[in-house]
N, C-alpha and C. Protein backbone atom coordinates (compact mmCIF):
# COMPACT_ATOMS: atom_id res chain seq x y z
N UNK A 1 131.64 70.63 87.53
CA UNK A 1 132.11 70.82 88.88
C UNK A 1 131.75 69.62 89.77
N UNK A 2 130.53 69.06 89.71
CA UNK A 2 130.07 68.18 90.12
C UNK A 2 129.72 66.65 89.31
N UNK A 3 130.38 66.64 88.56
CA UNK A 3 130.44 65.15 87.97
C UNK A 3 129.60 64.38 88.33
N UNK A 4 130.79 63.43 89.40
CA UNK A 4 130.60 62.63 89.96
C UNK A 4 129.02 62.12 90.71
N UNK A 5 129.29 63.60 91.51
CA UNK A 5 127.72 63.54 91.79
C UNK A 5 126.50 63.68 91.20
N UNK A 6 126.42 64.39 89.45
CA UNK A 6 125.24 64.35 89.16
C UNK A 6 125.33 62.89 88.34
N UNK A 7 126.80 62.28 87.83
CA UNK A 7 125.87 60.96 86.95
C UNK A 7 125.99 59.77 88.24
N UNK A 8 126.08 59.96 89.39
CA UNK A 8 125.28 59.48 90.68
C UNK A 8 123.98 59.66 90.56
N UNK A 9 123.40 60.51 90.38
CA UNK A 9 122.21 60.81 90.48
C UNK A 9 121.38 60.38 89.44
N UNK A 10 121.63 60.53 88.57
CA UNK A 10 120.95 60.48 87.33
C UNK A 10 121.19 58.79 86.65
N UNK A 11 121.65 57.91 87.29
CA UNK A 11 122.02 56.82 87.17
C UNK A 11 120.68 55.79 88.35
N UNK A 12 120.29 54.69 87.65
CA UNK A 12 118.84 54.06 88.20
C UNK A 12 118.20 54.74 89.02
N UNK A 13 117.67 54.95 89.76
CA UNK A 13 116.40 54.95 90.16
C UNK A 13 116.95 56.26 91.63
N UNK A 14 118.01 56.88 91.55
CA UNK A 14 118.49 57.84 92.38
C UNK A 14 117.91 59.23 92.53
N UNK A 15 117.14 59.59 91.69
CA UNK A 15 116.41 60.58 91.77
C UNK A 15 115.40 61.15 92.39
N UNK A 16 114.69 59.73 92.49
CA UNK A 16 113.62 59.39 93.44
C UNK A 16 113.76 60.26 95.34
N UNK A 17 114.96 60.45 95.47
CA UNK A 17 115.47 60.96 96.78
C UNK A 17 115.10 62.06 96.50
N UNK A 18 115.36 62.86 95.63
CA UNK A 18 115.07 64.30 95.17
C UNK A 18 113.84 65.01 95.15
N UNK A 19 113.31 63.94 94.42
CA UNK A 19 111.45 63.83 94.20
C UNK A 19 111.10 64.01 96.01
N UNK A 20 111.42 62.58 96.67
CA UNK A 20 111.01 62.26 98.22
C UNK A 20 111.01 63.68 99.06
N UNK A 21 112.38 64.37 98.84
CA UNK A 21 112.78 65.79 99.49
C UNK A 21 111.41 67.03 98.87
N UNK A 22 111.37 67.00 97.85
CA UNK A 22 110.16 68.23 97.34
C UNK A 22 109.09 67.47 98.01
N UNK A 23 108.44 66.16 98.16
CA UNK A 23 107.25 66.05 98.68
C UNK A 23 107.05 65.91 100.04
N UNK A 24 108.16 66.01 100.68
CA UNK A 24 108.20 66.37 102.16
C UNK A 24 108.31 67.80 102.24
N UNK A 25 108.71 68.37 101.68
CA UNK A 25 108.42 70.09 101.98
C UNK A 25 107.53 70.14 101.74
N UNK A 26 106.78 69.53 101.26
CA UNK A 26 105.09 69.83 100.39
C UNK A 26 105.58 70.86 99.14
N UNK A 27 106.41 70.46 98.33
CA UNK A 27 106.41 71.32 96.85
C UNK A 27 106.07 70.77 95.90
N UNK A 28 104.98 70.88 94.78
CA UNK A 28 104.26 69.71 93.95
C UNK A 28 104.52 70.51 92.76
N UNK A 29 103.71 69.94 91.89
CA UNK A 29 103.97 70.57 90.59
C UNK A 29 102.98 71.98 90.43
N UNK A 30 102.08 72.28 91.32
CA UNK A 30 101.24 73.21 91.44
C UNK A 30 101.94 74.15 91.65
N UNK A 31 102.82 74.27 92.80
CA UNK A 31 103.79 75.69 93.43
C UNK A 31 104.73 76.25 92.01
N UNK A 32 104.55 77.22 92.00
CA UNK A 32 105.00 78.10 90.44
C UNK A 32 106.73 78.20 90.94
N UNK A 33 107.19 77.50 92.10
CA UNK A 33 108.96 78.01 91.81
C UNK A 33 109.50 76.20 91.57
N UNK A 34 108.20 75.62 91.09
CA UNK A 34 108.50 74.01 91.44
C UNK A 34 109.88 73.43 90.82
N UNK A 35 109.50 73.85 89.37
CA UNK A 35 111.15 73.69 88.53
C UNK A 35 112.60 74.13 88.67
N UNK A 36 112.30 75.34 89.55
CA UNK A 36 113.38 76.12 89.72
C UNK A 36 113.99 75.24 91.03
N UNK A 37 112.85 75.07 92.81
CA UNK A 37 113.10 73.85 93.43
C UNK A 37 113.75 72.74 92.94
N UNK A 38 113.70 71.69 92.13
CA UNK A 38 113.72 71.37 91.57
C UNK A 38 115.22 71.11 90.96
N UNK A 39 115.93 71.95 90.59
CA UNK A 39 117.19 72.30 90.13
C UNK A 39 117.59 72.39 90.64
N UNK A 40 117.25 73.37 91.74
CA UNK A 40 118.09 73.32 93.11
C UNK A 40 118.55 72.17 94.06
N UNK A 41 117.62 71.01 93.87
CA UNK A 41 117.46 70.02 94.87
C UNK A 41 118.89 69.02 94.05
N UNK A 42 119.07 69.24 92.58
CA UNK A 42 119.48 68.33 92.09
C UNK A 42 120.85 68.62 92.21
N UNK A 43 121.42 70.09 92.38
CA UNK A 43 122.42 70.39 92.40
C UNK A 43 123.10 70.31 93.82
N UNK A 44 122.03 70.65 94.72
CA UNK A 44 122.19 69.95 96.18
C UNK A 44 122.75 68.69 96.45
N UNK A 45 122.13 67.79 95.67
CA UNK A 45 122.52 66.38 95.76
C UNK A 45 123.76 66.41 95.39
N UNK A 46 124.19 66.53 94.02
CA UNK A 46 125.02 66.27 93.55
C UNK A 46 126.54 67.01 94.55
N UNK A 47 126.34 68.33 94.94
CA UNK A 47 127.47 68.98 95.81
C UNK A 47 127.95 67.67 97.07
N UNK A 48 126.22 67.49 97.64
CA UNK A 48 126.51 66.27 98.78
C UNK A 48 126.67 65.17 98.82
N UNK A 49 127.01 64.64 97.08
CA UNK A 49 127.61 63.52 96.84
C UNK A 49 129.08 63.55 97.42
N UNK A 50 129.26 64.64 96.49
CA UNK A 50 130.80 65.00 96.33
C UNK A 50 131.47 64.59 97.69
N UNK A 51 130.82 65.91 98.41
CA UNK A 51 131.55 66.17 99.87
C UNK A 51 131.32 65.13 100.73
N UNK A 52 130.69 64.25 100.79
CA UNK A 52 130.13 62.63 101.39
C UNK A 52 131.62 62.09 101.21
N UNK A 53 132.27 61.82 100.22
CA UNK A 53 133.25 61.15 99.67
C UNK A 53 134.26 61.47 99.97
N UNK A 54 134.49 63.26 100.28
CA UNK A 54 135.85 64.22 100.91
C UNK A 54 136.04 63.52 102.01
N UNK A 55 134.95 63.46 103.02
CA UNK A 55 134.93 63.45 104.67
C UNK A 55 134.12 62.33 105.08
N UNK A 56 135.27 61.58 105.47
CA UNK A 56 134.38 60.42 106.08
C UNK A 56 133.23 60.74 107.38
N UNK A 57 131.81 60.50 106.88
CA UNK A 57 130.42 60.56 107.39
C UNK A 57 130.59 59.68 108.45
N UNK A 58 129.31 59.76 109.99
CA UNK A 58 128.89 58.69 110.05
C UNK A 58 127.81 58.14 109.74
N UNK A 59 127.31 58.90 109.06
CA UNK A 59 125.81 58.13 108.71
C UNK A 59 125.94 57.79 107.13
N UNK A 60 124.77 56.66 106.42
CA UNK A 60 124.74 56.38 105.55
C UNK A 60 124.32 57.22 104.67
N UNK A 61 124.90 57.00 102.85
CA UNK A 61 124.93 57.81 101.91
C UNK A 61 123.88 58.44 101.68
N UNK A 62 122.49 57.68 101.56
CA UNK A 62 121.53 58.08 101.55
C UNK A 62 121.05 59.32 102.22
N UNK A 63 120.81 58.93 103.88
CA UNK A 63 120.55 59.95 104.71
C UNK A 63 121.12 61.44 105.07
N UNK A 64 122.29 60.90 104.41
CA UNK A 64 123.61 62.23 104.31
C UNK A 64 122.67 63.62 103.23
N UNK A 65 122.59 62.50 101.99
CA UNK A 65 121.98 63.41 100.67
C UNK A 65 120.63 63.97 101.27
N UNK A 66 119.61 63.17 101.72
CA UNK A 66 118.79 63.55 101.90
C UNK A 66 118.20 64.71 102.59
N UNK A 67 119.38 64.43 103.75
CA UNK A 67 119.24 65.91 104.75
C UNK A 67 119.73 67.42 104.12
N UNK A 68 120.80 67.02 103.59
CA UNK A 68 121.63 67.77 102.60
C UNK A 68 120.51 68.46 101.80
N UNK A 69 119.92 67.91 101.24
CA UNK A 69 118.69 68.39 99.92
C UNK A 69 117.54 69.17 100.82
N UNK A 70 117.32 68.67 101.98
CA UNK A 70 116.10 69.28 102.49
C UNK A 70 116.26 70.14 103.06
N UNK A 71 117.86 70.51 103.90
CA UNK A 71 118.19 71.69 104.14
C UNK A 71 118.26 72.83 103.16
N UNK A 72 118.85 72.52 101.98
CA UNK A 72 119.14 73.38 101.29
C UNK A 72 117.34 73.89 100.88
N UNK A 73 116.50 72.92 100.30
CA UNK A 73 115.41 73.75 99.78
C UNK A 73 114.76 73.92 101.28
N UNK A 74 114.70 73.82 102.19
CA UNK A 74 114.25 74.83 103.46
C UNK A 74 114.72 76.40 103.31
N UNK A 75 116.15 76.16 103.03
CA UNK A 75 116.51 77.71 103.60
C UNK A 75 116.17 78.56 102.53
N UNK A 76 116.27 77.96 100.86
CA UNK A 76 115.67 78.56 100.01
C UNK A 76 114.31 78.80 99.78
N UNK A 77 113.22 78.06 100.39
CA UNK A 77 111.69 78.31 100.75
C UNK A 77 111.73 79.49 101.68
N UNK A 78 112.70 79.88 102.96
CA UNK A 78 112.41 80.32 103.95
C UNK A 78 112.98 81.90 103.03
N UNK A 79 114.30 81.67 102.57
CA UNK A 79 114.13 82.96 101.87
C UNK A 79 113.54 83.52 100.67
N UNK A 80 113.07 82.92 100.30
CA UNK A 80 111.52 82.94 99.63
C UNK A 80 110.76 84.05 100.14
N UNK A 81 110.15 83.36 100.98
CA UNK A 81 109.11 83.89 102.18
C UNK A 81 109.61 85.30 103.01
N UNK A 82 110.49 85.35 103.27
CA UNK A 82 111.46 86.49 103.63
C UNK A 82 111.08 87.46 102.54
N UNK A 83 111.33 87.21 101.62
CA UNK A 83 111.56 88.45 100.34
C UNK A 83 110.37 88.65 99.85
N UNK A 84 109.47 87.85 100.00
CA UNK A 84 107.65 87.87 99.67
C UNK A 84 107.32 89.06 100.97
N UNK A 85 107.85 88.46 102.14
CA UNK A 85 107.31 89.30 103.27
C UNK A 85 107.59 90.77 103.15
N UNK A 86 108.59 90.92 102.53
CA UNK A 86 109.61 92.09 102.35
C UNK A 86 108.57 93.21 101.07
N UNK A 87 107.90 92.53 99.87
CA UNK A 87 107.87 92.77 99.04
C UNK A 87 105.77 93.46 99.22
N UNK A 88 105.61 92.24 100.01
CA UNK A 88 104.06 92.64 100.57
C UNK A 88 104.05 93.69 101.86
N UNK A 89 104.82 94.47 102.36
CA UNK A 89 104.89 95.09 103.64
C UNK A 89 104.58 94.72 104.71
N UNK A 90 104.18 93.46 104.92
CA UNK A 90 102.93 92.60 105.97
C UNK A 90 104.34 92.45 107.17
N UNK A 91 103.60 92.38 108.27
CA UNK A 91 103.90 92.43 109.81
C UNK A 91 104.58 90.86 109.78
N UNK A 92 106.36 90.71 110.29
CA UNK A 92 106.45 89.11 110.15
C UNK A 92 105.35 88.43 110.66
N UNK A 93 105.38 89.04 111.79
CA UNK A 93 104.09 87.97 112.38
C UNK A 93 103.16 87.06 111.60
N UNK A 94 102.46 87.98 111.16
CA UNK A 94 101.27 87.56 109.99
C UNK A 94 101.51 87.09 109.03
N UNK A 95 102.80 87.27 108.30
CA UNK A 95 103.27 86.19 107.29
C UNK A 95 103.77 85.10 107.63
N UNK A 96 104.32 84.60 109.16
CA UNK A 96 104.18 83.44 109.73
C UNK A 96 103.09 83.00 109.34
N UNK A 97 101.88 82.65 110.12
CA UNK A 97 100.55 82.61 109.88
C UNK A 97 99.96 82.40 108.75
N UNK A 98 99.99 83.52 107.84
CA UNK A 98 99.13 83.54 106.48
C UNK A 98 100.40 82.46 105.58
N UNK A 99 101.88 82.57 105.07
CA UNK A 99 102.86 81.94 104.44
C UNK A 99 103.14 80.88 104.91
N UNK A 100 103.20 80.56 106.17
CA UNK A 100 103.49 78.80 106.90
C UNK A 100 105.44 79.51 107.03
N UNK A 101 105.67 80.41 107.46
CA UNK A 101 107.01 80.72 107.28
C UNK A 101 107.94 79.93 108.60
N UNK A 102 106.89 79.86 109.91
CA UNK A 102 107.34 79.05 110.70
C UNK A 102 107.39 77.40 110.40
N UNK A 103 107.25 77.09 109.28
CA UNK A 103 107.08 75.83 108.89
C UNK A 103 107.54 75.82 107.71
N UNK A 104 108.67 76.03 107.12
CA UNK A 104 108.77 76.24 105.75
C UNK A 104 108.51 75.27 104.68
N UNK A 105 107.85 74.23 104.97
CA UNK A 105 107.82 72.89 104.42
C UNK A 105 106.20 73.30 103.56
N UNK A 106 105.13 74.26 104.59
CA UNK A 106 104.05 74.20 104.27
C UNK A 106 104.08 76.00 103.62
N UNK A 107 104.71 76.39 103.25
CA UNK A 107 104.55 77.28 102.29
C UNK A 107 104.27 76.91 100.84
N UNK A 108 104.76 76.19 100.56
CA UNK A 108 103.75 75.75 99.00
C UNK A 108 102.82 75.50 99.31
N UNK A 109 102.07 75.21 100.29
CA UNK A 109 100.60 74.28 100.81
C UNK A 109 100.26 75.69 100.91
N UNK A 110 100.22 76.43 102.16
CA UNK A 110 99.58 77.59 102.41
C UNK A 110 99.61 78.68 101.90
N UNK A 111 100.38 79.03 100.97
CA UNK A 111 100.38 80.33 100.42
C UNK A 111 99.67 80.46 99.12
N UNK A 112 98.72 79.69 98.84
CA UNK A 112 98.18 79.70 98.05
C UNK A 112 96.86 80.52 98.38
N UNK A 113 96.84 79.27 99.43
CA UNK A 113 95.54 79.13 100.01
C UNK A 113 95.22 80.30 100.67
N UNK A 114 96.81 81.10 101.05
CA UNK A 114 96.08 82.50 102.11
C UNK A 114 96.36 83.80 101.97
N UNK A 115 96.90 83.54 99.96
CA UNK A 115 97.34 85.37 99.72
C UNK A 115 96.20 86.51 99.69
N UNK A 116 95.11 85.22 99.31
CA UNK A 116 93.90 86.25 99.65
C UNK A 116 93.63 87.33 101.26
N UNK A 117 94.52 86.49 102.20
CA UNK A 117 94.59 86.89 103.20
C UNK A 117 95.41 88.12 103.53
N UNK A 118 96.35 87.56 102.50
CA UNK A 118 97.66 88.65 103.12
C UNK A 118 96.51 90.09 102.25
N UNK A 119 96.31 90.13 100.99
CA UNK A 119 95.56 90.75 100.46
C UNK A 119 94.60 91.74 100.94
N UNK A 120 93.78 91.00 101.42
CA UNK A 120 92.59 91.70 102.42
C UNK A 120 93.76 92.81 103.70
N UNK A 121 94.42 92.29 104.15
CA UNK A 121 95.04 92.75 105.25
C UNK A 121 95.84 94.04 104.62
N UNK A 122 96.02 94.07 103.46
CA UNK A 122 96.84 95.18 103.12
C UNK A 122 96.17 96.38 103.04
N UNK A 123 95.06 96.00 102.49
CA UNK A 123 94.24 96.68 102.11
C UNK A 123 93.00 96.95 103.43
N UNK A 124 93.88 96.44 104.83
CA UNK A 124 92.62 97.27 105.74
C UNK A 124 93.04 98.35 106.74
N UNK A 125 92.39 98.97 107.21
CA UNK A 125 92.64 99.93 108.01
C UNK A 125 93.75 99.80 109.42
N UNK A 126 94.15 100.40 110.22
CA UNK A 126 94.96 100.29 111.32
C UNK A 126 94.39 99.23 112.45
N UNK A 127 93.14 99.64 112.98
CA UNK A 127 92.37 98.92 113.61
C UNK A 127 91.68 97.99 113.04
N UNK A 128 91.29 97.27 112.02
CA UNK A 128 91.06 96.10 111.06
C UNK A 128 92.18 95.41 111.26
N UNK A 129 93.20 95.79 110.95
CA UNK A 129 94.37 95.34 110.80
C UNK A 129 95.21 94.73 112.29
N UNK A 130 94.71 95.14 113.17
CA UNK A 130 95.00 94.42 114.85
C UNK A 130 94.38 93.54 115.02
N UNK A 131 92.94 93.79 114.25
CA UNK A 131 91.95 92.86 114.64
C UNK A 131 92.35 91.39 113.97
N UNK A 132 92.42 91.42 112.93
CA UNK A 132 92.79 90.21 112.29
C UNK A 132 94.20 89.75 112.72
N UNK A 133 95.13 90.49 113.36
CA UNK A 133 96.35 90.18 114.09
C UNK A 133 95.96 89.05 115.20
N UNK A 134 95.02 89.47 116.37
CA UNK A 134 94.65 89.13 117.36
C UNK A 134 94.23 87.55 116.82
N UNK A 135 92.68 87.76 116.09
CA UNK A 135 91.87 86.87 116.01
C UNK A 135 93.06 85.94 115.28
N UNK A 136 93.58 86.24 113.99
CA UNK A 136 94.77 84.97 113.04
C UNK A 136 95.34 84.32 114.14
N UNK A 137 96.24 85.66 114.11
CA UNK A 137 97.56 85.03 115.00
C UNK A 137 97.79 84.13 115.89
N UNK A 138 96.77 85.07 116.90
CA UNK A 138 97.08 84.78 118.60
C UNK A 138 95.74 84.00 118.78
N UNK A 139 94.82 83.70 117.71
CA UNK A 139 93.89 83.13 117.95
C UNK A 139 92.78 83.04 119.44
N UNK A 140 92.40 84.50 119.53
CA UNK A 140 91.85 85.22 120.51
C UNK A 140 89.97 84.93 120.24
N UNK A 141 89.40 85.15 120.95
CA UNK A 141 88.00 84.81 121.10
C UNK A 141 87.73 86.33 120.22
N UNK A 142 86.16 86.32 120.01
CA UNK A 142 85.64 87.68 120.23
C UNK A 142 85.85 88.61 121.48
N UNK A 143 85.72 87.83 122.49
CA UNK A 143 85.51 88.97 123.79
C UNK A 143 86.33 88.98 124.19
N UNK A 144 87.93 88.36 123.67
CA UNK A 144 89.41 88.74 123.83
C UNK A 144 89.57 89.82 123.40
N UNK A 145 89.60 89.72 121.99
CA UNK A 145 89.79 90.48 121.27
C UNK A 145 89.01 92.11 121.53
N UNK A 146 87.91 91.79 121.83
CA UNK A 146 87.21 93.29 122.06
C UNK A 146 88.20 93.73 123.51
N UNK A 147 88.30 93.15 124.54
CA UNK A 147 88.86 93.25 125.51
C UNK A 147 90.20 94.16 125.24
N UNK A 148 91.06 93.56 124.20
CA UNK A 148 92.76 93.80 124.03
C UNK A 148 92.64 95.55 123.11
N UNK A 149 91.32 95.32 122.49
CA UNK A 149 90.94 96.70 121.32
C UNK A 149 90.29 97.89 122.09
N UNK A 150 89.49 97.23 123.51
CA UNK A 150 89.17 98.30 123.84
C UNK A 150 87.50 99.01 123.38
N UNK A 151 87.18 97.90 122.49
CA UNK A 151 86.02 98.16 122.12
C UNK A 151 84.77 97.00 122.65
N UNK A 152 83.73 97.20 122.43
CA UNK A 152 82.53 96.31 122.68
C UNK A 152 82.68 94.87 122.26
N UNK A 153 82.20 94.20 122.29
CA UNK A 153 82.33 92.28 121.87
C UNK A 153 81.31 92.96 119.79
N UNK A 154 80.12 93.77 121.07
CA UNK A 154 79.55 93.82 118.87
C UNK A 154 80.74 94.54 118.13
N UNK A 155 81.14 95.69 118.73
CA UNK A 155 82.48 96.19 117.76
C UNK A 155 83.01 95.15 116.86
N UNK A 156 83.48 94.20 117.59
CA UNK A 156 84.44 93.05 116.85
C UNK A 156 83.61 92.15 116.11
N UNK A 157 82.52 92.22 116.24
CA UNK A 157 81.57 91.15 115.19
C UNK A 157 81.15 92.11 113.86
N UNK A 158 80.73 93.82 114.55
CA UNK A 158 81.00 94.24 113.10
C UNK A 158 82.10 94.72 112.12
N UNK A 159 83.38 94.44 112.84
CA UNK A 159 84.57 94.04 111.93
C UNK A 159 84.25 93.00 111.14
N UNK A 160 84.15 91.90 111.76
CA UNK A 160 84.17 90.76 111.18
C UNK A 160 83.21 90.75 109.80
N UNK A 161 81.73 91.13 110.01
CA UNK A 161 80.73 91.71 109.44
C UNK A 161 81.11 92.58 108.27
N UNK A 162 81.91 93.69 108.50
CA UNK A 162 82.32 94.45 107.27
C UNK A 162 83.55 93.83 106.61
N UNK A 163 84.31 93.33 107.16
CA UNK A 163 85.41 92.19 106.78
C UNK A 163 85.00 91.38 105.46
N UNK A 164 84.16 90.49 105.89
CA UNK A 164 83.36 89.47 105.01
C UNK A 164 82.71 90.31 103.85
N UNK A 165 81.62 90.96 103.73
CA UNK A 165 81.00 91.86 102.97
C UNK A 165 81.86 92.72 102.53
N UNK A 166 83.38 93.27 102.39
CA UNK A 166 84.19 93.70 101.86
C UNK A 166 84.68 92.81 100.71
N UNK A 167 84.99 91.81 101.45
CA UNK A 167 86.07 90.92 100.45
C UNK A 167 85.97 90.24 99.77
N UNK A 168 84.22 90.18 99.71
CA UNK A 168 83.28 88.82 98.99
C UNK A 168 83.56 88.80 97.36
């Protein structure tokens, strides 16, 4: 279907654009959908060879593909993250936050680093579960946070307190 555009691609040193696009999203060989990315990016290219050539651009070939590629694995990171969010029950909010979903570039970076998070959160109570809303999210003090809960400033330190000693 795409010819043209993949032995474009696959011809000297053209690939390298492809590579450039995964390491600006931050997708490395660590992130477990890397290969599948990956395929995607290449088939991206190759579509936005094509259509480069239909419709006269004004910008150069390069920058055309490039954007082309990074859109496409954005929206496929973002629905990613969508269907993770979907699949963990978690509040969008907090999978902003814990997934990098407002940043879809840093979801391979952060979701490594914070399923332990989403984790803990599933597994806490109603009021645990505001609390770590407040403090993540909205990045609230202690004596915000006790303030918005309604409880004491120690209340919220012995969240925090049973929080930690829970999850250790």
């Amino acid at each position: 279907m795409y010819e043209k555009g993949f032995a474009y691609l696959f011809e000297a040193e053209h690939e390298k654009l492809v590579y450039g696009v995964l390491k600006n999203v931050h997708v490395t060989r660590a992130v477990p959908l890397y290969e599948d990315l990956l395929q995607e990016a290449r088939i991206a290219y190759a579509k936005a060879y094509e259509q480069y050539y239909k419709r006269p651009q004004k910008v150069r070939l390069n920058v055309y593909l490039y954007q082309n590629v990074k859109w496409r694995l954005l929206d496929l990171l973002r629905k990613e993250a969508r269907t993770k969010g979907k699949e963990t029950n978690v509040s969008a909010e907090f999978l902003q936050v814990a997934g990098g979903v407002s940043e879809p570039g840093e979801i391979a970076r952060k979701f490594e680093q914070k399923e332990w998070l989403l984790e803990i959160y599933q597994n806490c109570r109603p009021l645990e579960k505001k609390y770590l809303e407040l403090l993540v999210l909205k990045e609230k003090t202690p004596a915000e946070v006790a303030v918005e809960l309604g409880v004491s400033r120690q209340a919220v330190y012995n969240f925090r307190k049973k929080l930690k000693s829970k999850y250790k």
